[in-house]
C-alpha atoms as a PDB file:
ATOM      1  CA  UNK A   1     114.742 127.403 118.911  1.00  0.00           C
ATOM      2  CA  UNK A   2     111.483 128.992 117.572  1.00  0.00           C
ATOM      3  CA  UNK A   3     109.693 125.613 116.669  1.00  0.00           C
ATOM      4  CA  UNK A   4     107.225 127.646 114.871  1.00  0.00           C
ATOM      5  CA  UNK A   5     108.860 129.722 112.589  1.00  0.00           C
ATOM      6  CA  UNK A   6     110.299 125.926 111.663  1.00  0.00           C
ATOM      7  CA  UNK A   7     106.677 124.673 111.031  1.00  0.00           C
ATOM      8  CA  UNK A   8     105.840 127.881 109.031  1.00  0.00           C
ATOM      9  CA  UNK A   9     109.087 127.672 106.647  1.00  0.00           C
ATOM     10  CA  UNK A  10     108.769 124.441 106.020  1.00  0.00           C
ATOM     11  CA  UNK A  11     106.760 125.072 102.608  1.00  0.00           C
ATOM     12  CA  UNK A  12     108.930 128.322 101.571  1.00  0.00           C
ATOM     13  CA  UNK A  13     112.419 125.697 101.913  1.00  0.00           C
ATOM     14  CA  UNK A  14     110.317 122.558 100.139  1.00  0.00           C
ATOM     15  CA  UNK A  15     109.980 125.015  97.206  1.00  0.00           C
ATOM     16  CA  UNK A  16     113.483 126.049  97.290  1.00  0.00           C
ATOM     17  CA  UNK A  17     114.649 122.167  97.921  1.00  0.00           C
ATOM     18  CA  UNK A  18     112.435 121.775  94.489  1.00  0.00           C
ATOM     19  CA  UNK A  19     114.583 124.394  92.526  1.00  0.00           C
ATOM     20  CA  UNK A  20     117.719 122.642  93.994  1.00  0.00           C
ATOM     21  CA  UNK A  21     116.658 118.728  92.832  1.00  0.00           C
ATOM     22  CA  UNK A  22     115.495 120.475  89.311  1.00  0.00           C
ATOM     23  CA  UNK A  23     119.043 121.972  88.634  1.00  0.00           C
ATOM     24  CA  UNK A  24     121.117 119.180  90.379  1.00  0.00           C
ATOM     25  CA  UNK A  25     118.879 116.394  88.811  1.00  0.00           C
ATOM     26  CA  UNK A  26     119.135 117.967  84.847  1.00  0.00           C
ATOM     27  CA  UNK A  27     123.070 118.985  85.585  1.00  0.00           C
ATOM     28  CA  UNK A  28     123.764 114.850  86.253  1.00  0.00           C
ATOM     29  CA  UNK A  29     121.640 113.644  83.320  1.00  0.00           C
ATOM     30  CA  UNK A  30     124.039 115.994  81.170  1.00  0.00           C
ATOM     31  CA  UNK A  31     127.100 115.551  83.032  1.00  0.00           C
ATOM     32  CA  UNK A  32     126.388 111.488  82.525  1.00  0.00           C
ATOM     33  CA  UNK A  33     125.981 112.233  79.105  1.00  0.00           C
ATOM     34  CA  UNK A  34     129.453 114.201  78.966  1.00  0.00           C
ATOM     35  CA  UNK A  35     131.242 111.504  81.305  1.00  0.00           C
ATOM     36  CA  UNK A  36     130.007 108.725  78.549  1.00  0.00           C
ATOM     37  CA  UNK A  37     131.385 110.872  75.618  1.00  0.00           C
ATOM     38  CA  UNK A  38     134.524 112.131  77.084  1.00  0.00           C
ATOM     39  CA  UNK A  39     135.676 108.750  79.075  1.00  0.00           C
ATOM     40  CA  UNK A  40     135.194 106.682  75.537  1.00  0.00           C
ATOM     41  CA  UNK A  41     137.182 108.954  73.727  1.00  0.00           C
ATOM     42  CA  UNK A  42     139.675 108.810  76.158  1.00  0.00           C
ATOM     43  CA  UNK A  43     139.884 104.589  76.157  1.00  0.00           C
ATOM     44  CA  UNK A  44     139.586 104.834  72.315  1.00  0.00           C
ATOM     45  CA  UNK A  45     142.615 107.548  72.389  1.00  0.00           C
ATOM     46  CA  UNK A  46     140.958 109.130  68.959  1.00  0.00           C
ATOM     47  CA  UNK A  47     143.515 111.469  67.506  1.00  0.00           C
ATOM     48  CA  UNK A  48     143.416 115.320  68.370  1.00  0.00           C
ATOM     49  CA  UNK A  49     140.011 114.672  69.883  1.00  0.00           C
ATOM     50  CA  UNK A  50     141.739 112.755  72.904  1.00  0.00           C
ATOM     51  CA  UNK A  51     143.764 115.825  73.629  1.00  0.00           C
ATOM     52  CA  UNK A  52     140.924 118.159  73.294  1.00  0.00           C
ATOM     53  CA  UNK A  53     138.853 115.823  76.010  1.00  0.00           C
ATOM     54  CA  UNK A  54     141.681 115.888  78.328  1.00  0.00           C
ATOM     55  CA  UNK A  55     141.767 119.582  78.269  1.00  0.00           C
ATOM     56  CA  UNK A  56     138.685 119.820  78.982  1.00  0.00           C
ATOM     57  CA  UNK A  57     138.751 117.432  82.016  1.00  0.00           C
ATOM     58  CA  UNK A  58     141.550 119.211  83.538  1.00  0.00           C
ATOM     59  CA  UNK A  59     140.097 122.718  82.955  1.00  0.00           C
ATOM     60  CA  UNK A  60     136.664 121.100  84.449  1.00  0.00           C
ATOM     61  CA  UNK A  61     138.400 119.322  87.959  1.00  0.00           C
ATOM     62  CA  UNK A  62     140.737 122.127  88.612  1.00  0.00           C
ATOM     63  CA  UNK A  63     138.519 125.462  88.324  1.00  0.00           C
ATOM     64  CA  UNK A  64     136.097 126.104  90.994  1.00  0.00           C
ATOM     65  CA  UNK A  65     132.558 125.692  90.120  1.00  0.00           C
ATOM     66  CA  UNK A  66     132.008 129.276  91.495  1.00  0.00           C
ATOM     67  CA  UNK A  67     134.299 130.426  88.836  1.00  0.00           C
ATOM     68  CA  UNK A  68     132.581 128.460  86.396  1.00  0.00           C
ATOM     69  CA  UNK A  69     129.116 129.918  87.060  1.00  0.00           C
ATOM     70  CA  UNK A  70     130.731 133.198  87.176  1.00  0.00           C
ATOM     71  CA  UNK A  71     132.024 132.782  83.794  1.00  0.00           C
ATOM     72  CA  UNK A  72     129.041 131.711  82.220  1.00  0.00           C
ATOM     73  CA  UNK A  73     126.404 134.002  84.156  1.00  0.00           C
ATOM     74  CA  UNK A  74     128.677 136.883  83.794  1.00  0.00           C
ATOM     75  CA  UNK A  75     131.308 136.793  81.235  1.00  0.00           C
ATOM     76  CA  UNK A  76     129.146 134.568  78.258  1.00  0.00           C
ATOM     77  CA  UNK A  77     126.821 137.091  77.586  1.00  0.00           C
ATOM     78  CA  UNK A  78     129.597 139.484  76.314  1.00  0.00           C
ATOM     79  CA  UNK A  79     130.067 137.033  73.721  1.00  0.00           C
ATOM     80  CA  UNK A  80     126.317 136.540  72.922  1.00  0.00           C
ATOM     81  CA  UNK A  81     125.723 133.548  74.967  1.00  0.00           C
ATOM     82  CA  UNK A  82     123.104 134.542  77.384  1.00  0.00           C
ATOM     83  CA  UNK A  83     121.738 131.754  79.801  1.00  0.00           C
ATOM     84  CA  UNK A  84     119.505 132.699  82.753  1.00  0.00           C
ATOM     85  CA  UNK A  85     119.804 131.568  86.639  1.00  0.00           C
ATOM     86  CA  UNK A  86     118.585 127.710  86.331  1.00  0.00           C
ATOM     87  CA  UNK A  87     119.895 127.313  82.678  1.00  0.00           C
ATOM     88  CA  UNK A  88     123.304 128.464  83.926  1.00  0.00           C
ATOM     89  CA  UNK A  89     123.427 126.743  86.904  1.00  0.00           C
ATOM     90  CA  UNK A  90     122.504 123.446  85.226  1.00  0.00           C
ATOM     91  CA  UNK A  91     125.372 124.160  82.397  1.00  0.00           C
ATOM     92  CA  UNK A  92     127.852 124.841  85.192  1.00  0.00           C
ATOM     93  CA  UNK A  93     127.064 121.230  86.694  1.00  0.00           C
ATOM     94  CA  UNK A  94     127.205 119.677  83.942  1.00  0.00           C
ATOM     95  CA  UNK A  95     130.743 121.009  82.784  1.00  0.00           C
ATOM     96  CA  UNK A  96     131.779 120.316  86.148  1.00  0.00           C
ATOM     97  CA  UNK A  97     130.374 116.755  86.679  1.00  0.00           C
ATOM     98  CA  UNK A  98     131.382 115.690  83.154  1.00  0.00           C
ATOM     99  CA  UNK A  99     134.696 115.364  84.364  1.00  0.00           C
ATOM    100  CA  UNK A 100     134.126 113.626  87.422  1.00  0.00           C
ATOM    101  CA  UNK A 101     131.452 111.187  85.631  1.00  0.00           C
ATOM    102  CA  UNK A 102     134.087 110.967  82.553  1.00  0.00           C
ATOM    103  CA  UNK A 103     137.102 109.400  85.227  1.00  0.00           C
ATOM    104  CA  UNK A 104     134.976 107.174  86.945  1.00  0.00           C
ATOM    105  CA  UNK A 105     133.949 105.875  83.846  1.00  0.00           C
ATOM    106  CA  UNK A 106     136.784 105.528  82.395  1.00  0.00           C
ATOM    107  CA  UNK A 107     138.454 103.471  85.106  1.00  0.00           C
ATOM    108  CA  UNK A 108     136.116 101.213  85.199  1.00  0.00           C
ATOM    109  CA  UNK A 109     136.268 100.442  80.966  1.00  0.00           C
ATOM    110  CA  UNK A 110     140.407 100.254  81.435  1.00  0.00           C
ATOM    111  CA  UNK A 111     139.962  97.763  84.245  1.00  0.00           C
ATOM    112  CA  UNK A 112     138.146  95.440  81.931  1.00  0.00           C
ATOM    113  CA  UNK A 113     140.921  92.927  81.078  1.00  0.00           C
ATOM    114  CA  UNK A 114     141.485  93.096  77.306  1.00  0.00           C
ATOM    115  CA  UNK A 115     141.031  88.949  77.519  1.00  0.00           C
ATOM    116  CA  UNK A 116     137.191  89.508  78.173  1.00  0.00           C
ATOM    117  CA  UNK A 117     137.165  91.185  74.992  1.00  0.00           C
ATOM    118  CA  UNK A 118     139.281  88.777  72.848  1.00  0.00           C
ATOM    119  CA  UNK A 119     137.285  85.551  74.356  1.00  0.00           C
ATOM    120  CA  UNK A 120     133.817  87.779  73.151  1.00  0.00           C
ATOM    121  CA  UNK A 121     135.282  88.035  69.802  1.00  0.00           C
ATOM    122  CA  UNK A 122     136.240  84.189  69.918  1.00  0.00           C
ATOM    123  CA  UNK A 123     132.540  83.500  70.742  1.00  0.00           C
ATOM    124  CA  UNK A 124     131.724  85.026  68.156  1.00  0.00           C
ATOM    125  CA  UNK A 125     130.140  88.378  69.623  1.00  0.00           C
ATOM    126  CA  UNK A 126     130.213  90.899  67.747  1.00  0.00           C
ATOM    127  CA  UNK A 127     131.621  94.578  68.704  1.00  0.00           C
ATOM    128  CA  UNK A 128     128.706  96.054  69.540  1.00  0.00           C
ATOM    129  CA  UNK A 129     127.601  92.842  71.844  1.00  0.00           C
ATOM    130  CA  UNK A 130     130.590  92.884  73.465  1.00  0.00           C
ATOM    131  CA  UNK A 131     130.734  96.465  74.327  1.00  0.00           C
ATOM    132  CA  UNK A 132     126.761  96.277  75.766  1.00  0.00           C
ATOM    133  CA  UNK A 133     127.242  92.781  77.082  1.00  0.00           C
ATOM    134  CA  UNK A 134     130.511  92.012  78.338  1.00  0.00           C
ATOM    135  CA  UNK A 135     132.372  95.226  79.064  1.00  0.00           C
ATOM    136  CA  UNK A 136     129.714  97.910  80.155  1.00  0.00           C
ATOM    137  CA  UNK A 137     128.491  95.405  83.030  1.00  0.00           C
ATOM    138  CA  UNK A 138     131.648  94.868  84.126  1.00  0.00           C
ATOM    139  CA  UNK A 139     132.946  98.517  83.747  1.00  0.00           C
ATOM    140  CA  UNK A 140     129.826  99.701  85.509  1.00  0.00           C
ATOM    141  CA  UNK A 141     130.681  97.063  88.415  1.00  0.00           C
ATOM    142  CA  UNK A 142     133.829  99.104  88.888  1.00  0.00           C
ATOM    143  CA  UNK A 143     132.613 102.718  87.936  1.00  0.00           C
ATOM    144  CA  UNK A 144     129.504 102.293  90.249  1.00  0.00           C
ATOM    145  CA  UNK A 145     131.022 103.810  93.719  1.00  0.00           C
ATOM    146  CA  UNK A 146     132.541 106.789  92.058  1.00  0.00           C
ATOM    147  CA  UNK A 147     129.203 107.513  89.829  1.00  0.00           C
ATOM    148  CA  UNK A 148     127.305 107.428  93.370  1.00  0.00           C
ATOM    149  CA  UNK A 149     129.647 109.318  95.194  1.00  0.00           C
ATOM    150  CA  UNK A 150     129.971 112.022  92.096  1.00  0.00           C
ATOM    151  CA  UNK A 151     126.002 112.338  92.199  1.00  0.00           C
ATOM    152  CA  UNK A 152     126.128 113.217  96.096  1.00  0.00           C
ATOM    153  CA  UNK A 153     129.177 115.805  95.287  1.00  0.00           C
ATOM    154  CA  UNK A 154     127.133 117.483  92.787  1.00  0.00           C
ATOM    155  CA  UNK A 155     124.108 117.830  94.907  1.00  0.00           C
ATOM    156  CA  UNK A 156     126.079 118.932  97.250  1.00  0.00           C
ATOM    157  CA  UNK A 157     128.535 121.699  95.387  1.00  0.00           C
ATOM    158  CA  UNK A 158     124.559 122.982  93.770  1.00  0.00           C
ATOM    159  CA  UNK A 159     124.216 124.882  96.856  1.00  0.00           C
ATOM    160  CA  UNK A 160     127.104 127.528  94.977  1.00  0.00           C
ATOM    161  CA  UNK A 161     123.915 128.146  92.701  1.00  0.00           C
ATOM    162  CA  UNK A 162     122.685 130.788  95.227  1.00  0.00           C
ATOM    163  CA  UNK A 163     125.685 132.748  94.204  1.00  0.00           C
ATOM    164  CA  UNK A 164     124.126 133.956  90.648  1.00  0.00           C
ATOM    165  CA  UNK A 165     120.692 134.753  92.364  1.00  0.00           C
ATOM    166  CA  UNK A 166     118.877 131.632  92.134  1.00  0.00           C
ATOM    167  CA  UNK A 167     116.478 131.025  94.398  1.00  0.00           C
ATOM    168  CA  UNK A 168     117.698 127.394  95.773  1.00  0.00           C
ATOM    169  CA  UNK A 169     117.618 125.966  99.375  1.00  0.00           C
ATOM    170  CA  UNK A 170     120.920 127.513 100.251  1.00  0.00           C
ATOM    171  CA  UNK A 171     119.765 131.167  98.920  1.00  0.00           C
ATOM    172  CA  UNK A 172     116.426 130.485 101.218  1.00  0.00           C
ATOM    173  CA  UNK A 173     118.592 129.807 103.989  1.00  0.00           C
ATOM    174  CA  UNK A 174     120.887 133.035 103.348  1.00  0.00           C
ATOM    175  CA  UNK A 175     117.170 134.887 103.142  1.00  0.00           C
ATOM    176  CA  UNK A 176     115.492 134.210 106.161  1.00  0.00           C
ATOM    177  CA  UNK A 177     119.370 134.480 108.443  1.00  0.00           C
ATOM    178  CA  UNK A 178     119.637 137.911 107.019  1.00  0.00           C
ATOM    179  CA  UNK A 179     116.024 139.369 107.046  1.00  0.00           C
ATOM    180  CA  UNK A 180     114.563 137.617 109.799  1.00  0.00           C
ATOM    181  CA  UNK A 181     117.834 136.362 112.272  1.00  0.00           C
ATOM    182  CA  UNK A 182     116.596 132.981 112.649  1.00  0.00           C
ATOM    183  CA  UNK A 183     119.723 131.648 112.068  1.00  0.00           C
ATOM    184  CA  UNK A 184     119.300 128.288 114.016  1.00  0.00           C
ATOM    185  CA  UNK A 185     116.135 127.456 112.588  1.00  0.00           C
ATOM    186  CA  UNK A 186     117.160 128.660 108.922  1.00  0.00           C
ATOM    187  CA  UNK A 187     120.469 126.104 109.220  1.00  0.00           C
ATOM    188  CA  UNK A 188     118.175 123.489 110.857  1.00  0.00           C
ATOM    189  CA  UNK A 189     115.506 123.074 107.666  1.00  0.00           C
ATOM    190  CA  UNK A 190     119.118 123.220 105.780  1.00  0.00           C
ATOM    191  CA  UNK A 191     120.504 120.274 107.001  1.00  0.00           C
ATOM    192  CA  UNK A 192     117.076 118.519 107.087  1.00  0.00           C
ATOM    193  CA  UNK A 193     116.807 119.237 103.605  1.00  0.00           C
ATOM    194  CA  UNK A 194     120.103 118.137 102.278  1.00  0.00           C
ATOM    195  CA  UNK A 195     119.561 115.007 104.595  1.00  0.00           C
ATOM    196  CA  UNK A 196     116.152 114.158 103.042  1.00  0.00           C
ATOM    197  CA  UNK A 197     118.028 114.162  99.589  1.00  0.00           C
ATOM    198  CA  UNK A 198     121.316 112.714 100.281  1.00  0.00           C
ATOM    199  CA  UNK A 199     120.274 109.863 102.710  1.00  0.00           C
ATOM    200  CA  UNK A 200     118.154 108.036 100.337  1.00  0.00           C
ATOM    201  CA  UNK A 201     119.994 108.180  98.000  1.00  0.00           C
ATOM    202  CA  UNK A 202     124.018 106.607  99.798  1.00  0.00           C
ATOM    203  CA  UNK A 203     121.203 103.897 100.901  1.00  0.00           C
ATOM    204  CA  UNK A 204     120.491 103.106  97.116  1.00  0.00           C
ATOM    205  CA  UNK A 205     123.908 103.577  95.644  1.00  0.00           C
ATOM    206  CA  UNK A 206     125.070 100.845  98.965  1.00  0.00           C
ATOM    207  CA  UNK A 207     122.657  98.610  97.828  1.00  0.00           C
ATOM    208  CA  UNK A 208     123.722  98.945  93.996  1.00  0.00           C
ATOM    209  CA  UNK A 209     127.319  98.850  95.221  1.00  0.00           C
ATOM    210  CA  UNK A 210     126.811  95.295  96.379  1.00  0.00           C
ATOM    211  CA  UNK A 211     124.176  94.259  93.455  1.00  0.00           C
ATOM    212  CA  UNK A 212     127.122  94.616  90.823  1.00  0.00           C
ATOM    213  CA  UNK A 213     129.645  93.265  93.526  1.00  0.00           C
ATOM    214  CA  UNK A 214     127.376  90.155  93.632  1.00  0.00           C
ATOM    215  CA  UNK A 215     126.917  89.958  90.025  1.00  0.00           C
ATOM    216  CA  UNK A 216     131.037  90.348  89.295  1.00  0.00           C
ATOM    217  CA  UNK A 217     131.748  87.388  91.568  1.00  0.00           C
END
């Protein structure tokens, strides 16, 4: 193990860990934004547009999200949708996590007894109350350890970014094993960096695991 060609490449893979957290981090904020959508038009059932959202989340779960990126980085811009690298990777997250983020979700509104929501009614809350106050904290309660565990999977699956040229921790890696043969030290600032990320981050989705266990019972 050549300690320091590890020392030197640490800077080179914290600016390639930095393009990974930019497209993971903007592909969850939109994929949360899809799983929201879909997952409430799926527990409303709304006519036609129910059908179209379950399309979508089957399309999304069962394609690979190599195929995906493919598509979009390759096939879109025949059709006059051109997207670069990051743009394309963060699109391909999001229509992947959408799905994922869209089931958790909606397990945890269906598992809401429909009795919380007549009793809210009784007390006179009104929809909108009852939807912020009584089911979301209850459906989040449920929903929490597949939201943490679909933020670590998409982190993880980014590292299929490298495979439309971008420039992310796993392309870095690829880099210096095939110009410079450090193969040991490349996949040793890999898992350091993926460990740095992902650590933190099972510690804080434990901890919020048991903060809306607590606040159920």
């Amino acid at each position: 193990m050549n300690w320091n060609f590890v020392i030197e490449e640490i800077p080179v893979f914290a600016r390639a860990l930095l393009v990974t957290l930019n497209v993971s981090l903007w592909g969850i904020l939109l994929s949360l934004i899809i799983g929201i959508a879909i997952s409430s038009i799926e527990v409303a059932r709304i006519p036609v547009v129910y059908h179209i959202a379950r399309v979508y989340v089957e399309l999304s779960r069962n394609t690979p999200l190599l195929v995906q990126l493919y598509f979009i980085y390759f096939a879109l811009p025949k059709l006059g949708v051109r997207w670069d690298a990051t743009q394309s990777a963060i699109v391909g997250l999001a229509f992947l996590g959408g799905s994922y983020m869209a089931e958790a979700l909606r397990a945890g509104l269906s598992a809401v007894p429909e009795a919380q929501r007549e009793s809210a009614y009784m007390l006179g809350f009104s929809r909108v109350q009852t939807f912020s106050r009584v089911i979301v904290p209850q459906a989040l309660s449920t929903a929490m350890p597949g939201l943490i565990a679909n933020v670590i999977f998409l982190i993880k699956e980014s590292s299929v970014v490298s495979a439309i040229a971008l420039a992310d921790i796993m392309y870095e890696t690829k880099d210096v094993m095939g110009n410079d043969y450090n193969t040991y030290e490349a996949l040793l600032l890999l898992v350091l960096s993926y460990l740095i990320v992902l650590l933190p981050i099972s510690l804080i989705g434990a901890w919020l695991e048991k903060r809306f266990d607590y606040a159920r019972n």
